[in-house]
PDB file of N, CA and C in Angstrom:
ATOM      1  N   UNK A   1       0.850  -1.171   0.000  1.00  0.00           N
ATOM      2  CA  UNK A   1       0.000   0.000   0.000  1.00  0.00           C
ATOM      3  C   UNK A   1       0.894   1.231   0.000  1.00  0.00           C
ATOM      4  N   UNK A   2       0.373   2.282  -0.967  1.00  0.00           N
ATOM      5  CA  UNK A   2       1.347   3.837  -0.813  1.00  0.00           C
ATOM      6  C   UNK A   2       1.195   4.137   0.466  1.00  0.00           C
ATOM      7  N   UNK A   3       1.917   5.119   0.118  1.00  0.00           N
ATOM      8  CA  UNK A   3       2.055   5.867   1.941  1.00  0.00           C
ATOM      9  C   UNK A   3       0.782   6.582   2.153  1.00  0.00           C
ATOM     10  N   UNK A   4       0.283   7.550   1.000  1.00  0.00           N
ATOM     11  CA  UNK A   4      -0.651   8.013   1.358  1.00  0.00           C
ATOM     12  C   UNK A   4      -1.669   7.475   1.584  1.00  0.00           C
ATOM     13  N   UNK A   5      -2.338   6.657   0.872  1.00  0.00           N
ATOM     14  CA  UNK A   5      -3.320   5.379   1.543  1.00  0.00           C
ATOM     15  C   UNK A   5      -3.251   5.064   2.948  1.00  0.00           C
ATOM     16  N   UNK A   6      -1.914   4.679   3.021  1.00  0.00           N
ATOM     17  CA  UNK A   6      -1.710   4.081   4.606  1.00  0.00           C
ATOM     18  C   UNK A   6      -2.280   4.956   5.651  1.00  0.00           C
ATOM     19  N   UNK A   7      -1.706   6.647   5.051  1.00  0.00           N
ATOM     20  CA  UNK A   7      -1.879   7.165   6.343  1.00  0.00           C
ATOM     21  C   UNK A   7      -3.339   7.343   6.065  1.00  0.00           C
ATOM     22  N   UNK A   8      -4.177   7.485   4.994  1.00  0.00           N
ATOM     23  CA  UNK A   8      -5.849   7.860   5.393  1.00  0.00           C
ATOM     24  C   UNK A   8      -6.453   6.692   5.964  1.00  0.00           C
ATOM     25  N   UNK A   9      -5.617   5.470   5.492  1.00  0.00           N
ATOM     26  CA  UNK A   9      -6.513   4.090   6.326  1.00  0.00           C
ATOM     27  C   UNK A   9      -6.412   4.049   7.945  1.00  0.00           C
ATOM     28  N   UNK A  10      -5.339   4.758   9.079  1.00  0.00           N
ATOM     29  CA  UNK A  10      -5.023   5.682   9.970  1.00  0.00           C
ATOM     30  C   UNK A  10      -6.399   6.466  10.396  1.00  0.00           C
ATOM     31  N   UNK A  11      -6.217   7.566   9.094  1.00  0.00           N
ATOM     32  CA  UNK A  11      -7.476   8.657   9.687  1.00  0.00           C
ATOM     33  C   UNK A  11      -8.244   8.066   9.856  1.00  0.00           C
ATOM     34  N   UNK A  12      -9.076   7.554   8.954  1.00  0.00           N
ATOM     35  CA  UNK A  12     -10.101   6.429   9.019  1.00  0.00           C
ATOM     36  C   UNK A  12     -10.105   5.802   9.926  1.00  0.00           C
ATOM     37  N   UNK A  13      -9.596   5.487  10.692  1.00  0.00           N
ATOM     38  CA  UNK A  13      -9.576   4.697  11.643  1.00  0.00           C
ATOM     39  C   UNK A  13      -9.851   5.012  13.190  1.00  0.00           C
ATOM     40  N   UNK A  14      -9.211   6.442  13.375  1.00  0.00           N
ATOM     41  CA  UNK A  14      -9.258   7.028  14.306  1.00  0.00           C
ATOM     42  C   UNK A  14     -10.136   8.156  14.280  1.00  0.00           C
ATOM     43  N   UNK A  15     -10.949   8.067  12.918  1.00  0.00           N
ATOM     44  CA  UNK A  15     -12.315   8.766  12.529  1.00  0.00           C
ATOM     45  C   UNK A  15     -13.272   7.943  13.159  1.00  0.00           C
ATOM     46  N   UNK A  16     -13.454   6.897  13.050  1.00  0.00           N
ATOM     47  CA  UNK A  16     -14.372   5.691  13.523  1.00  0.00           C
ATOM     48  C   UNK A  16     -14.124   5.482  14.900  1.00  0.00           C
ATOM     49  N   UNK A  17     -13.198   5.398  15.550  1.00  0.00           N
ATOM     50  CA  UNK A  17     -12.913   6.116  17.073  1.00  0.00           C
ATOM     51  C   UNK A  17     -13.492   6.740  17.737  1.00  0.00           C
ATOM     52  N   UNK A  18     -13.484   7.828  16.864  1.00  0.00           N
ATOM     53  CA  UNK A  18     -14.098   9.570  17.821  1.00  0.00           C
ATOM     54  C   UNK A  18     -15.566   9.724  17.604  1.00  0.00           C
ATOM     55  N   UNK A  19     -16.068   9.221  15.986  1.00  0.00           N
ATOM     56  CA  UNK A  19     -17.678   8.476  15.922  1.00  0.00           C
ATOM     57  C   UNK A  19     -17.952   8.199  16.824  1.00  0.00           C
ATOM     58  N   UNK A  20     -17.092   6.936  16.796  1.00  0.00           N
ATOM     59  CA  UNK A  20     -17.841   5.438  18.008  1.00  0.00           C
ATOM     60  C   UNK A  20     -18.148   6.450  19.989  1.00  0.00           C
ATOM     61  N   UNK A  21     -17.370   7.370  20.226  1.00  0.00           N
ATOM     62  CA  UNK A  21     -17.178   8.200  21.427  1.00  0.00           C
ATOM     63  C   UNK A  21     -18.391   9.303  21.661  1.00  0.00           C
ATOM     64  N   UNK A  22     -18.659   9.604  20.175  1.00  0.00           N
ATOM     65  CA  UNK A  22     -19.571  10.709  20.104  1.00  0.00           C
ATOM     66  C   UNK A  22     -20.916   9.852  19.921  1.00  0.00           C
ATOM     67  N   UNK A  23     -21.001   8.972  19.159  1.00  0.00           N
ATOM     68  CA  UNK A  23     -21.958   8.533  19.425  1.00  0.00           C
ATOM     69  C   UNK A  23     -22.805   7.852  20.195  1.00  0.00           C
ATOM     70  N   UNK A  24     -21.594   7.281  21.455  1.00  0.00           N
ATOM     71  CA  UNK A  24     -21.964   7.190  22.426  1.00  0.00           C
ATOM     72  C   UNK A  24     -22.520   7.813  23.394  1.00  0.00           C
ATOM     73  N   UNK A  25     -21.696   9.511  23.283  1.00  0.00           N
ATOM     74  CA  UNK A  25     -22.327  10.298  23.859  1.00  0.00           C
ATOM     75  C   UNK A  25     -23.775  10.932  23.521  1.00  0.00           C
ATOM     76  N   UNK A  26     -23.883  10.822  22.364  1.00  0.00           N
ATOM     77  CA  UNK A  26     -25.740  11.448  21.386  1.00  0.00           C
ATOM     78  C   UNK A  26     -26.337  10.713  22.639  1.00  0.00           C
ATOM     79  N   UNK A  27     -26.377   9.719  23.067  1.00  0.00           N
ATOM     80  CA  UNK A  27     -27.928   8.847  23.420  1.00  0.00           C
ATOM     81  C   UNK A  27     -27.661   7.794  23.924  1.00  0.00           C
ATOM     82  N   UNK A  28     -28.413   6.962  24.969  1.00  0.00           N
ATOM     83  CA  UNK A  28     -28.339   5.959  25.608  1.00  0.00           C
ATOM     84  C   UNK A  28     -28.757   4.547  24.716  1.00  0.00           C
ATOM     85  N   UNK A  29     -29.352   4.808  23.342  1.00  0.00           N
ATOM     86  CA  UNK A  29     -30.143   4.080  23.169  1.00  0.00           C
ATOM     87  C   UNK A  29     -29.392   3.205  22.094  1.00  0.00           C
ATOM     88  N   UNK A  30     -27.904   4.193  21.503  1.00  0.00           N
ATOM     89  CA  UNK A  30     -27.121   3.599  20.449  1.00  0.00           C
ATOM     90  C   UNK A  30     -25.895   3.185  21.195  1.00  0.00           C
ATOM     91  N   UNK A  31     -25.708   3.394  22.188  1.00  0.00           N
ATOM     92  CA  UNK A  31     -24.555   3.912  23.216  1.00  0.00           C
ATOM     93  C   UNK A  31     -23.551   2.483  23.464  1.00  0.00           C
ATOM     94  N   UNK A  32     -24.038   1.452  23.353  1.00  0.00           N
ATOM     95  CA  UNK A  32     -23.119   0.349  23.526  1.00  0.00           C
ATOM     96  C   UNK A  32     -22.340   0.049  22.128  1.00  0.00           C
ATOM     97  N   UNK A  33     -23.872  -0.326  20.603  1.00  0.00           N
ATOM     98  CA  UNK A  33     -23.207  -0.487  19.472  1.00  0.00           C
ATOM     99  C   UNK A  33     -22.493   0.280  19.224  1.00  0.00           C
ATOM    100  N   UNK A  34     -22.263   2.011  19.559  1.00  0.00           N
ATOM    101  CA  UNK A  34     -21.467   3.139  18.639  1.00  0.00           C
ATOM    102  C   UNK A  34     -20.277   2.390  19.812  1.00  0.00           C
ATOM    103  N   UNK A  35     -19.872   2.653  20.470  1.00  0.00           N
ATOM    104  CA  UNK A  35     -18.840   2.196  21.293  1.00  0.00           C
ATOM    105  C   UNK A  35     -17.771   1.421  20.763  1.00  0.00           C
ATOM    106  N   UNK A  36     -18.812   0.050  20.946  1.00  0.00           N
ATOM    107  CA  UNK A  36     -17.980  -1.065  20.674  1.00  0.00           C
ATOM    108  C   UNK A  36     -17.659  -1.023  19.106  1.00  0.00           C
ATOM    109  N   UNK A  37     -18.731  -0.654  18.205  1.00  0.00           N
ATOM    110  CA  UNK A  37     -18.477  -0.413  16.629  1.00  0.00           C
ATOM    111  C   UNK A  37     -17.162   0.409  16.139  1.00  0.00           C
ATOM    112  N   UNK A  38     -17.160   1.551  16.802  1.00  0.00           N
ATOM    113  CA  UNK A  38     -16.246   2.468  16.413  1.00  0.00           C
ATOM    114  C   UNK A  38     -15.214   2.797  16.956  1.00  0.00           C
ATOM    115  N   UNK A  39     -15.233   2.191  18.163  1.00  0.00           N
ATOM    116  CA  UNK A  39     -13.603   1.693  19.095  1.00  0.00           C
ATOM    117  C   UNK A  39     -13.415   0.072  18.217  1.00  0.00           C
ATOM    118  N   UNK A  40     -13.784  -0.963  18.571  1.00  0.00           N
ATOM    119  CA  UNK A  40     -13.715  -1.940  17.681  1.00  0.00           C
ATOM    120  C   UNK A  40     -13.330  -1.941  16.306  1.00  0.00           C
ATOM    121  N   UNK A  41     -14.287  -1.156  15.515  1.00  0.00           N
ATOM    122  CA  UNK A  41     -13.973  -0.828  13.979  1.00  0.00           C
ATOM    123  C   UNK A  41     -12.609  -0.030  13.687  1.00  0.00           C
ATOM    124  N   UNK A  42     -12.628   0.867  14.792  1.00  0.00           N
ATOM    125  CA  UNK A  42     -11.096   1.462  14.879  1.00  0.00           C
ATOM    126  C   UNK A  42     -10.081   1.037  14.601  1.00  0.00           C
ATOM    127  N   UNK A  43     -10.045   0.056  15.508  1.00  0.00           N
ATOM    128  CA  UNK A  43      -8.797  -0.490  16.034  1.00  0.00           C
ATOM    129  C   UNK A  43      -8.195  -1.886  14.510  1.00  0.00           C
ATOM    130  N   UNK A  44      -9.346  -2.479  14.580  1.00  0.00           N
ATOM    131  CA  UNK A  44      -9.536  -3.304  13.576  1.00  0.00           C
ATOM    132  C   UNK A  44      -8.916  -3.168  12.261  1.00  0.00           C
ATOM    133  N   UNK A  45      -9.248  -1.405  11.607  1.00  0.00           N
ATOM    134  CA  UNK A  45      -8.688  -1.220  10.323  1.00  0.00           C
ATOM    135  C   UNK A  45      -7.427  -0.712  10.481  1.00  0.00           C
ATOM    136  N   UNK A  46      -6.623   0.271  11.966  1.00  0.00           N
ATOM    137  CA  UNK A  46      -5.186  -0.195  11.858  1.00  0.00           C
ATOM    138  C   UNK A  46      -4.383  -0.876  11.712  1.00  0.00           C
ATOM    139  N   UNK A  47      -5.023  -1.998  12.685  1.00  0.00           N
ATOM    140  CA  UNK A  47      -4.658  -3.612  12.317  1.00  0.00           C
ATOM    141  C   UNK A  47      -4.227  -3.573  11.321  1.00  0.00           C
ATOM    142  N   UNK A  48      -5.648  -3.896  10.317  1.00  0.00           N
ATOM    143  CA  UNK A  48      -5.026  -4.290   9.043  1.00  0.00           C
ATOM    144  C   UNK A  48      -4.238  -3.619   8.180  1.00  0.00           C
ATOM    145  N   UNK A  49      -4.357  -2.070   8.513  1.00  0.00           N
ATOM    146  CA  UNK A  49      -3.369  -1.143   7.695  1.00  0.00           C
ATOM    147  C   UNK A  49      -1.780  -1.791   8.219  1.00  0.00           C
ATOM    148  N   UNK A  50      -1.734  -2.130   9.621  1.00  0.00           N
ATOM    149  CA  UNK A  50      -0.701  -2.615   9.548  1.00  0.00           C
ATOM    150  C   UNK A  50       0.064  -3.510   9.142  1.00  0.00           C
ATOM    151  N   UNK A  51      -0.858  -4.306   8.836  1.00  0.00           N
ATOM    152  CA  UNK A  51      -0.728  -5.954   8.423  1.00  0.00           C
ATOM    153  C   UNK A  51      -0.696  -6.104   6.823  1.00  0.00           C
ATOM    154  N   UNK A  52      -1.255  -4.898   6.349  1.00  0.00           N
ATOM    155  CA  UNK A  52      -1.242  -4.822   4.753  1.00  0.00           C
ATOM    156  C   UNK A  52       0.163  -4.063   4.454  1.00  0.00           C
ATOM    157  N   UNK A  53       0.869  -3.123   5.127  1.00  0.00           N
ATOM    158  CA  UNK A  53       1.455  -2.251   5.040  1.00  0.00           C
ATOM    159  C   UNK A  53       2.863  -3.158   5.279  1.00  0.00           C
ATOM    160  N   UNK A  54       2.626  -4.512   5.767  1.00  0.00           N
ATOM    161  CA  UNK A  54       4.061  -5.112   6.016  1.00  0.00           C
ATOM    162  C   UNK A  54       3.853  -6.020   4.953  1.00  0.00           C
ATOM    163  N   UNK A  55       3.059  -6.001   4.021  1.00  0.00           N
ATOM    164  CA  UNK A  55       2.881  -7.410   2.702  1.00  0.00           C
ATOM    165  C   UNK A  55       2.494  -8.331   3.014  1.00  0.00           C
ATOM    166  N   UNK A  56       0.966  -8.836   4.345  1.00  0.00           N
ATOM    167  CA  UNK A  56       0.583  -9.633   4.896  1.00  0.00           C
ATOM    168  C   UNK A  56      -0.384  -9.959   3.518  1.00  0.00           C
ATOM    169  N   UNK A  57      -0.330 -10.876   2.628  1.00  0.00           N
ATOM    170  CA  UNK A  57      -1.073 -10.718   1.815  1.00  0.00           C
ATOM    171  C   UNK A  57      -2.675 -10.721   1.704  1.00  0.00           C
ATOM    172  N   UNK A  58      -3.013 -11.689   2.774  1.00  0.00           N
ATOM    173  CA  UNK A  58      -4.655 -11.446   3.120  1.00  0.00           C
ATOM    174  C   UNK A  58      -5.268  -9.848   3.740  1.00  0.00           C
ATOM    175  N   UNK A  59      -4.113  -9.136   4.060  1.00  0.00           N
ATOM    176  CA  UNK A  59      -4.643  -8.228   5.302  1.00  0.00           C
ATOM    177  C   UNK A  59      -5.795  -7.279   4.254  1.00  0.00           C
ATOM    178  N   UNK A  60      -4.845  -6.924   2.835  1.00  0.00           N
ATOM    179  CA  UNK A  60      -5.542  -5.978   1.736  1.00  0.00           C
ATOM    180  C   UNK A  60      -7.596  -6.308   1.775  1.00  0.00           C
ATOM    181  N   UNK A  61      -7.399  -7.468   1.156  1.00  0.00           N
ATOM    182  CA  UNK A  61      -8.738  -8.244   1.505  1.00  0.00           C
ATOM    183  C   UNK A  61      -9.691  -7.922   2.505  1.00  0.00           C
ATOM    184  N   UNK A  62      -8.868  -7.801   3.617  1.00  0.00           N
ATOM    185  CA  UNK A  62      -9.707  -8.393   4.730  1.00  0.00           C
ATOM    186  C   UNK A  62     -10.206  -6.648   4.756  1.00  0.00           C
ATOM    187  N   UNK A  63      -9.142  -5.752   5.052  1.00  0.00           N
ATOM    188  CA  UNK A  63      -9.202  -4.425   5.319  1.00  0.00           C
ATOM    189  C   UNK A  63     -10.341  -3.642   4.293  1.00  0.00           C
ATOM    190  N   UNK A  64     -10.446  -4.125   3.126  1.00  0.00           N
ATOM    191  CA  UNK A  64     -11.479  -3.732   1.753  1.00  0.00           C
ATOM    192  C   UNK A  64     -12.640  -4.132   2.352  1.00  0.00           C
ATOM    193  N   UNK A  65     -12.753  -5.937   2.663  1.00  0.00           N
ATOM    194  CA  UNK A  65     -14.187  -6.059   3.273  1.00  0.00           C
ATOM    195  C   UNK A  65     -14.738  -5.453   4.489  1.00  0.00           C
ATOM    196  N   UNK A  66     -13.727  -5.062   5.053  1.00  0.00           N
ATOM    197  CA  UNK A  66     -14.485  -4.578   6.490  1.00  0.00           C
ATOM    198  C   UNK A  66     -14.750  -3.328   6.618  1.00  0.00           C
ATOM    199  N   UNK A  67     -13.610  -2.477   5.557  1.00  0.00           N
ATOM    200  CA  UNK A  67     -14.489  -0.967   4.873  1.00  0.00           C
ATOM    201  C   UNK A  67     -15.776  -1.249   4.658  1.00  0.00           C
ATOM    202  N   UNK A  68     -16.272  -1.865   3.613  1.00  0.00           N
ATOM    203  CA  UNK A  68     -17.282  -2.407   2.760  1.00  0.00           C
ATOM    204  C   UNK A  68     -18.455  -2.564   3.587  1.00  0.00           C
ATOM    205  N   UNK A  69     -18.400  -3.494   4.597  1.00  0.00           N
ATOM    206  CA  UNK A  69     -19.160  -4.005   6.063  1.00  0.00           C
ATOM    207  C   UNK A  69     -19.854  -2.912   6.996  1.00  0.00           C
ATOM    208  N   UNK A  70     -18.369  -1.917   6.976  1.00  0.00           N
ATOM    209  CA  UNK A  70     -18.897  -1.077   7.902  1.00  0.00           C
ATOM    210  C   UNK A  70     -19.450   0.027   7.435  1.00  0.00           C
ATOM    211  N   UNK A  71     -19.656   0.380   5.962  1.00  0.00           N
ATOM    212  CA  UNK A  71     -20.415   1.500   4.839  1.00  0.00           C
ATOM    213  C   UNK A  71     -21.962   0.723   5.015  1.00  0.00           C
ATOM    214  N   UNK A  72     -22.267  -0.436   4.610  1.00  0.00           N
ATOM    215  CA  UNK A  72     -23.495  -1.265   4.980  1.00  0.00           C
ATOM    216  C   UNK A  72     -24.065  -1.136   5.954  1.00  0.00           C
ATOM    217  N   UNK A  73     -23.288  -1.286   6.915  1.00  0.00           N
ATOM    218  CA  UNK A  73     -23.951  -1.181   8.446  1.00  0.00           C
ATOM    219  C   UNK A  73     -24.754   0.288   8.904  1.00  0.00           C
ATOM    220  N   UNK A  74     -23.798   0.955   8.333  1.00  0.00           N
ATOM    221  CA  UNK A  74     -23.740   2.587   8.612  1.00  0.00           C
ATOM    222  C   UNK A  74     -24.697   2.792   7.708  1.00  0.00           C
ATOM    223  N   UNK A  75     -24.733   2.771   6.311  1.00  0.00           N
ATOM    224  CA  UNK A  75     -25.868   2.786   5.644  1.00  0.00           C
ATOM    225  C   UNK A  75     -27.126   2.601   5.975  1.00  0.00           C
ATOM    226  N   UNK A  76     -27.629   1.162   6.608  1.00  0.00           N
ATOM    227  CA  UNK A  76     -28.371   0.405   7.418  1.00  0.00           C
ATOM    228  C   UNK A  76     -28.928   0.843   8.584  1.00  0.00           C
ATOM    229  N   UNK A  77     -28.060   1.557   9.721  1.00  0.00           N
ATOM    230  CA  UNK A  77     -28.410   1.823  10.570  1.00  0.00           C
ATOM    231  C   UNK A  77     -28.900   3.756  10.363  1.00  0.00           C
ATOM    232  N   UNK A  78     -28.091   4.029   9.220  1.00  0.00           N
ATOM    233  CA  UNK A  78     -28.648   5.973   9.132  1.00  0.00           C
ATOM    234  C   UNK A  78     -29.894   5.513   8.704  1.00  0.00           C
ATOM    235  N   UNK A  79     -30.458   4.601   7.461  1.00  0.00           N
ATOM    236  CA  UNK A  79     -31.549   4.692   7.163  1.00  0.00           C
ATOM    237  C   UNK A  79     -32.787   4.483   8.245  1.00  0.00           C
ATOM    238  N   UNK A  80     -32.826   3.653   9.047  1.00  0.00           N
ATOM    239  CA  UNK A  80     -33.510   2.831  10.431  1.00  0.00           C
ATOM    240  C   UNK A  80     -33.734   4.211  10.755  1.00  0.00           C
ATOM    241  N   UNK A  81     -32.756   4.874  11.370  1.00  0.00           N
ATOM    242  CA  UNK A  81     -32.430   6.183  12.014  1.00  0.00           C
ATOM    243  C   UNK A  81     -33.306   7.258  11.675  1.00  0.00           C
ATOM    244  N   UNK A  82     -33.105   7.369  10.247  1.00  0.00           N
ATOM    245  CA  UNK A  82     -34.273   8.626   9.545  1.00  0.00           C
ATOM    246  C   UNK A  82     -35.482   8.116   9.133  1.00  0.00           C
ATOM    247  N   UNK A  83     -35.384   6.870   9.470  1.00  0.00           N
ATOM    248  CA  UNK A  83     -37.108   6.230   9.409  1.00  0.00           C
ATOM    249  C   UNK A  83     -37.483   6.892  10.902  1.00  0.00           C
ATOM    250  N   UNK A  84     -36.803   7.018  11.782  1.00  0.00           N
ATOM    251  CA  UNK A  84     -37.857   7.700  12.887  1.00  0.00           C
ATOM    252  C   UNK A  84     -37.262   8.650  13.205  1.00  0.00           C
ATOM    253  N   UNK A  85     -36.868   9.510  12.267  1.00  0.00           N
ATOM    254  CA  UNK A  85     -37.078  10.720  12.452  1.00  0.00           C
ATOM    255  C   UNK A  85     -38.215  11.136  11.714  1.00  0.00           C
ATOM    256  N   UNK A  86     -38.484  10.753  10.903  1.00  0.00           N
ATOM    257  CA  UNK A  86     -39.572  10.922   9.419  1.00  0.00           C
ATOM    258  C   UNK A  86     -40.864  10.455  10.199  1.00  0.00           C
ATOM    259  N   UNK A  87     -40.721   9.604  11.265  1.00  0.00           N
ATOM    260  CA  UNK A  87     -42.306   9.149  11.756  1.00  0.00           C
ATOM    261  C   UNK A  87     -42.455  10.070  12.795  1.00  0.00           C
ATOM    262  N   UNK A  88     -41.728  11.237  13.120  1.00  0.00           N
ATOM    263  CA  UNK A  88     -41.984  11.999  14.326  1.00  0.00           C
ATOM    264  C   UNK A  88     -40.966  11.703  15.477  1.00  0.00           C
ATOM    265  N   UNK A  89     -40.198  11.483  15.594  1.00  0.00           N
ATOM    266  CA  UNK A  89     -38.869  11.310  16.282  1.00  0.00           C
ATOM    267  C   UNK A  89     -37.617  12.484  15.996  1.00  0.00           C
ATOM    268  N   UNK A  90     -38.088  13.515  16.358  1.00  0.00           N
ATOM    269  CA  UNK A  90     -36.838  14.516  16.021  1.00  0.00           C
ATOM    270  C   UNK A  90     -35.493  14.161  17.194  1.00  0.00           C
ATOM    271  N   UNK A  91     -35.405  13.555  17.881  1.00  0.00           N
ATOM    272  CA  UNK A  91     -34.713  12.903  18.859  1.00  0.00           C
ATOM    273  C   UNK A  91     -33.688  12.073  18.042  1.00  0.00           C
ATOM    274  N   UNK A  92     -33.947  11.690  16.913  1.00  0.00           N
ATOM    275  CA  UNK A  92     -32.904  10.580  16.662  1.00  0.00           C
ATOM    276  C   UNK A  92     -31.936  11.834  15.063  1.00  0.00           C
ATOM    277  N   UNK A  93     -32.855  12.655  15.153  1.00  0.00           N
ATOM    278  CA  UNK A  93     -31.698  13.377  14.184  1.00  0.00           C
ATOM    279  C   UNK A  93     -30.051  13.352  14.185  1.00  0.00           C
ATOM    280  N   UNK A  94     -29.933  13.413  15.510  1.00  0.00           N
ATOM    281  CA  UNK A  94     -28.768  13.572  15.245  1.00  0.00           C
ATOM    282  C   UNK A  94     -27.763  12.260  15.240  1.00  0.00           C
ATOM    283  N   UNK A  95     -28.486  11.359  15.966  1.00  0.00           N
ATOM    284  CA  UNK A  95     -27.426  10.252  15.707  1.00  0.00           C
ATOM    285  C   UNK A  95     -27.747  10.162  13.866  1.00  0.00           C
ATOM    286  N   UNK A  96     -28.566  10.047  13.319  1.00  0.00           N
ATOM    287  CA  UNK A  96     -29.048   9.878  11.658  1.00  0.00           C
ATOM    288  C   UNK A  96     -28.018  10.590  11.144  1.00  0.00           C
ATOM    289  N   UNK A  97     -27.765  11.726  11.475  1.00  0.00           N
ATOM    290  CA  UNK A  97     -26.701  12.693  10.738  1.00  0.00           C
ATOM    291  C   UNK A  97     -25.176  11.815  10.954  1.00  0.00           C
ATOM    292  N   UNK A  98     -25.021  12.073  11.828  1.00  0.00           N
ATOM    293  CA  UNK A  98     -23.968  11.344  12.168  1.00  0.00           C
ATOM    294  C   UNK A  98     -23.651   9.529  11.486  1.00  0.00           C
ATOM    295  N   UNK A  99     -24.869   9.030  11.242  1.00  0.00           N
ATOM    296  CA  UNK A  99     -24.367   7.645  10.672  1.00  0.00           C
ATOM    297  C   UNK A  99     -24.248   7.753   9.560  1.00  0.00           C
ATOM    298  N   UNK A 100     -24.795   9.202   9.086  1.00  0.00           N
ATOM    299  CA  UNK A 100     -24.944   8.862   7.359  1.00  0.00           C
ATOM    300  C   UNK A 100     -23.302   9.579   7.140  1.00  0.00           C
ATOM    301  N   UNK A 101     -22.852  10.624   7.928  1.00  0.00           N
ATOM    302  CA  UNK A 101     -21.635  10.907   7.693  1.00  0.00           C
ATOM    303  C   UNK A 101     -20.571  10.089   7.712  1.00  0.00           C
ATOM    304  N   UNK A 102     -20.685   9.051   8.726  1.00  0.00           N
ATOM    305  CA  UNK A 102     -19.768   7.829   8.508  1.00  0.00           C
ATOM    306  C   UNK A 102     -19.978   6.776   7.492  1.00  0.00           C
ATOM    307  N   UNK A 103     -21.370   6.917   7.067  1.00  0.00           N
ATOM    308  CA  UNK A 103     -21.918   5.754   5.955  1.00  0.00           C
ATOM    309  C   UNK A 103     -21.253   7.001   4.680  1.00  0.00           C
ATOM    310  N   UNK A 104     -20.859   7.904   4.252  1.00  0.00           N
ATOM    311  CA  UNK A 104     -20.518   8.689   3.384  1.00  0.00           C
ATOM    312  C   UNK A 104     -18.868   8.974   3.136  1.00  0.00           C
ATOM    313  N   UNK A 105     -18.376   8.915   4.301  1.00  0.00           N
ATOM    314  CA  UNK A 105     -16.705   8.694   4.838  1.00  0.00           C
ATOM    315  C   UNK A 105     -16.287   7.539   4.358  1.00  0.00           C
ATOM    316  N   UNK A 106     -17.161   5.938   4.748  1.00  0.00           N
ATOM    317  CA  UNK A 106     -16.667   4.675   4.826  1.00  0.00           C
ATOM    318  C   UNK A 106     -16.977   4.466   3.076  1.00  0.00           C
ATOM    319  N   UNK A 107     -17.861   5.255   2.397  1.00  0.00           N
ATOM    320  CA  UNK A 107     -17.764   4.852   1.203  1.00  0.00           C
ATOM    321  C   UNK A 107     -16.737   5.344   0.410  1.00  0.00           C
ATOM    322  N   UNK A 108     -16.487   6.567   1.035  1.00  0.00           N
ATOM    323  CA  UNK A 108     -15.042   7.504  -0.169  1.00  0.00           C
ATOM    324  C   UNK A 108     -14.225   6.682   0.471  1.00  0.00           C
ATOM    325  N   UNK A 109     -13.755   5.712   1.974  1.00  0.00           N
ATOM    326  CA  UNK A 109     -12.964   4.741   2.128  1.00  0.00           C
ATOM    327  C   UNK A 109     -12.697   3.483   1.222  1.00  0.00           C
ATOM    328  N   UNK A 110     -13.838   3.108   0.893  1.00  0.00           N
ATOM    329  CA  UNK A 110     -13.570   1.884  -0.025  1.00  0.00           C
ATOM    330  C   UNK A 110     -13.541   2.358  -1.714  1.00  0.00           C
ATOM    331  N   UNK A 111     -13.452   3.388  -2.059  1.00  0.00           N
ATOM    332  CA  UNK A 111     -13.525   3.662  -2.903  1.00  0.00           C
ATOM    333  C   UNK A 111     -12.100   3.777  -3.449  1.00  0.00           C
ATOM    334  N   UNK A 112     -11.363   4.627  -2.115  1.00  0.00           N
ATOM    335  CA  UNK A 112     -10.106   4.803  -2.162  1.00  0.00           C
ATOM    336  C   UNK A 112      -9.129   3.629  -2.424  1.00  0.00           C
ATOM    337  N   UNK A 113      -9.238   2.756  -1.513  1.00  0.00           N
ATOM    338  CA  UNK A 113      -9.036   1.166  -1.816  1.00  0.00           C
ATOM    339  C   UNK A 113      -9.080   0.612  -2.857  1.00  0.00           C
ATOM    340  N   UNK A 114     -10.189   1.032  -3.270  1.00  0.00           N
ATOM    341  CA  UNK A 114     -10.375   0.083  -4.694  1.00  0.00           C
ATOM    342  C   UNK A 114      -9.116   0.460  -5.731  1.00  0.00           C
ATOM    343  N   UNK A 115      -9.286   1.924  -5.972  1.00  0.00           N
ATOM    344  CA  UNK A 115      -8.390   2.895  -7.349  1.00  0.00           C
ATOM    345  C   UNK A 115      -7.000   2.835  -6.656  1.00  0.00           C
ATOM    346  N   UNK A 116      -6.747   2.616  -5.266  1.00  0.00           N
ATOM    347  CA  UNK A 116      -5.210   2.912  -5.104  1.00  0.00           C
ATOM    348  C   UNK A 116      -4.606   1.235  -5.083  1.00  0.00           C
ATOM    349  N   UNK A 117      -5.448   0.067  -5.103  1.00  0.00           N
ATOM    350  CA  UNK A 117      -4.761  -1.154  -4.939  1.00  0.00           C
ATOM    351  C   UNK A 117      -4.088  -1.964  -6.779  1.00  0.00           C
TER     352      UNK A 117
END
């Protein structure tokens, strides 16, 4: 992997971090999944930046699918999200904002992946 890749697979990473922190803080009600998702998801794609970055040859793979995974999820869970905001739930706006920004991040992530591998 270039250097510059490496280091946004980094940002990315420690983007999904400060998510996973903030979104813990929005609300009690997302407060365990954002946590464990975005400390977990964090940690996970350094990993593999690291593991790709030393010529682990599976790591590339693994690091693409779990971009991929976590754009789905995020996708998945903003939509859920603005389904109740849309039914009268102005309460969940802001976590909605917030997932779709990471569901919008994690896609220019795998995108990046794709054109720089």
């Amino acid at each position: 992997m270039k250097k510059t890749p490496l280091l946004l697979c980094y940002v990315y990473a420690v983007f999904l971090v400060a998510t996973g922190i903030l979104g813990y803080r929005l609300g009690p009600m997302h407060a365990s999944i954002s946590l464990v998702g975005g400390v977990g998801g964090g940690i996970l794609v350094a990993a593999l930046s690291l593991l790709n970055s030393r010529k682990i040859l599976w790591a590339y793979m693994a690091l693409r699918t779990a971009v991929s995974v976590f754009a789905l999820s995020f996708a998945w869970r903003a939509a859920d999200a603005w389904k109740l905001v849309f039914a009268g739930s102005p309460e969940h706006s802001a976590i909605a904002s917030l997932l779709s920004v990471m569901c919008v991040v994690s896609l220019a992530m795998v995108l990046n992946l794709l054109k720089n591998r």
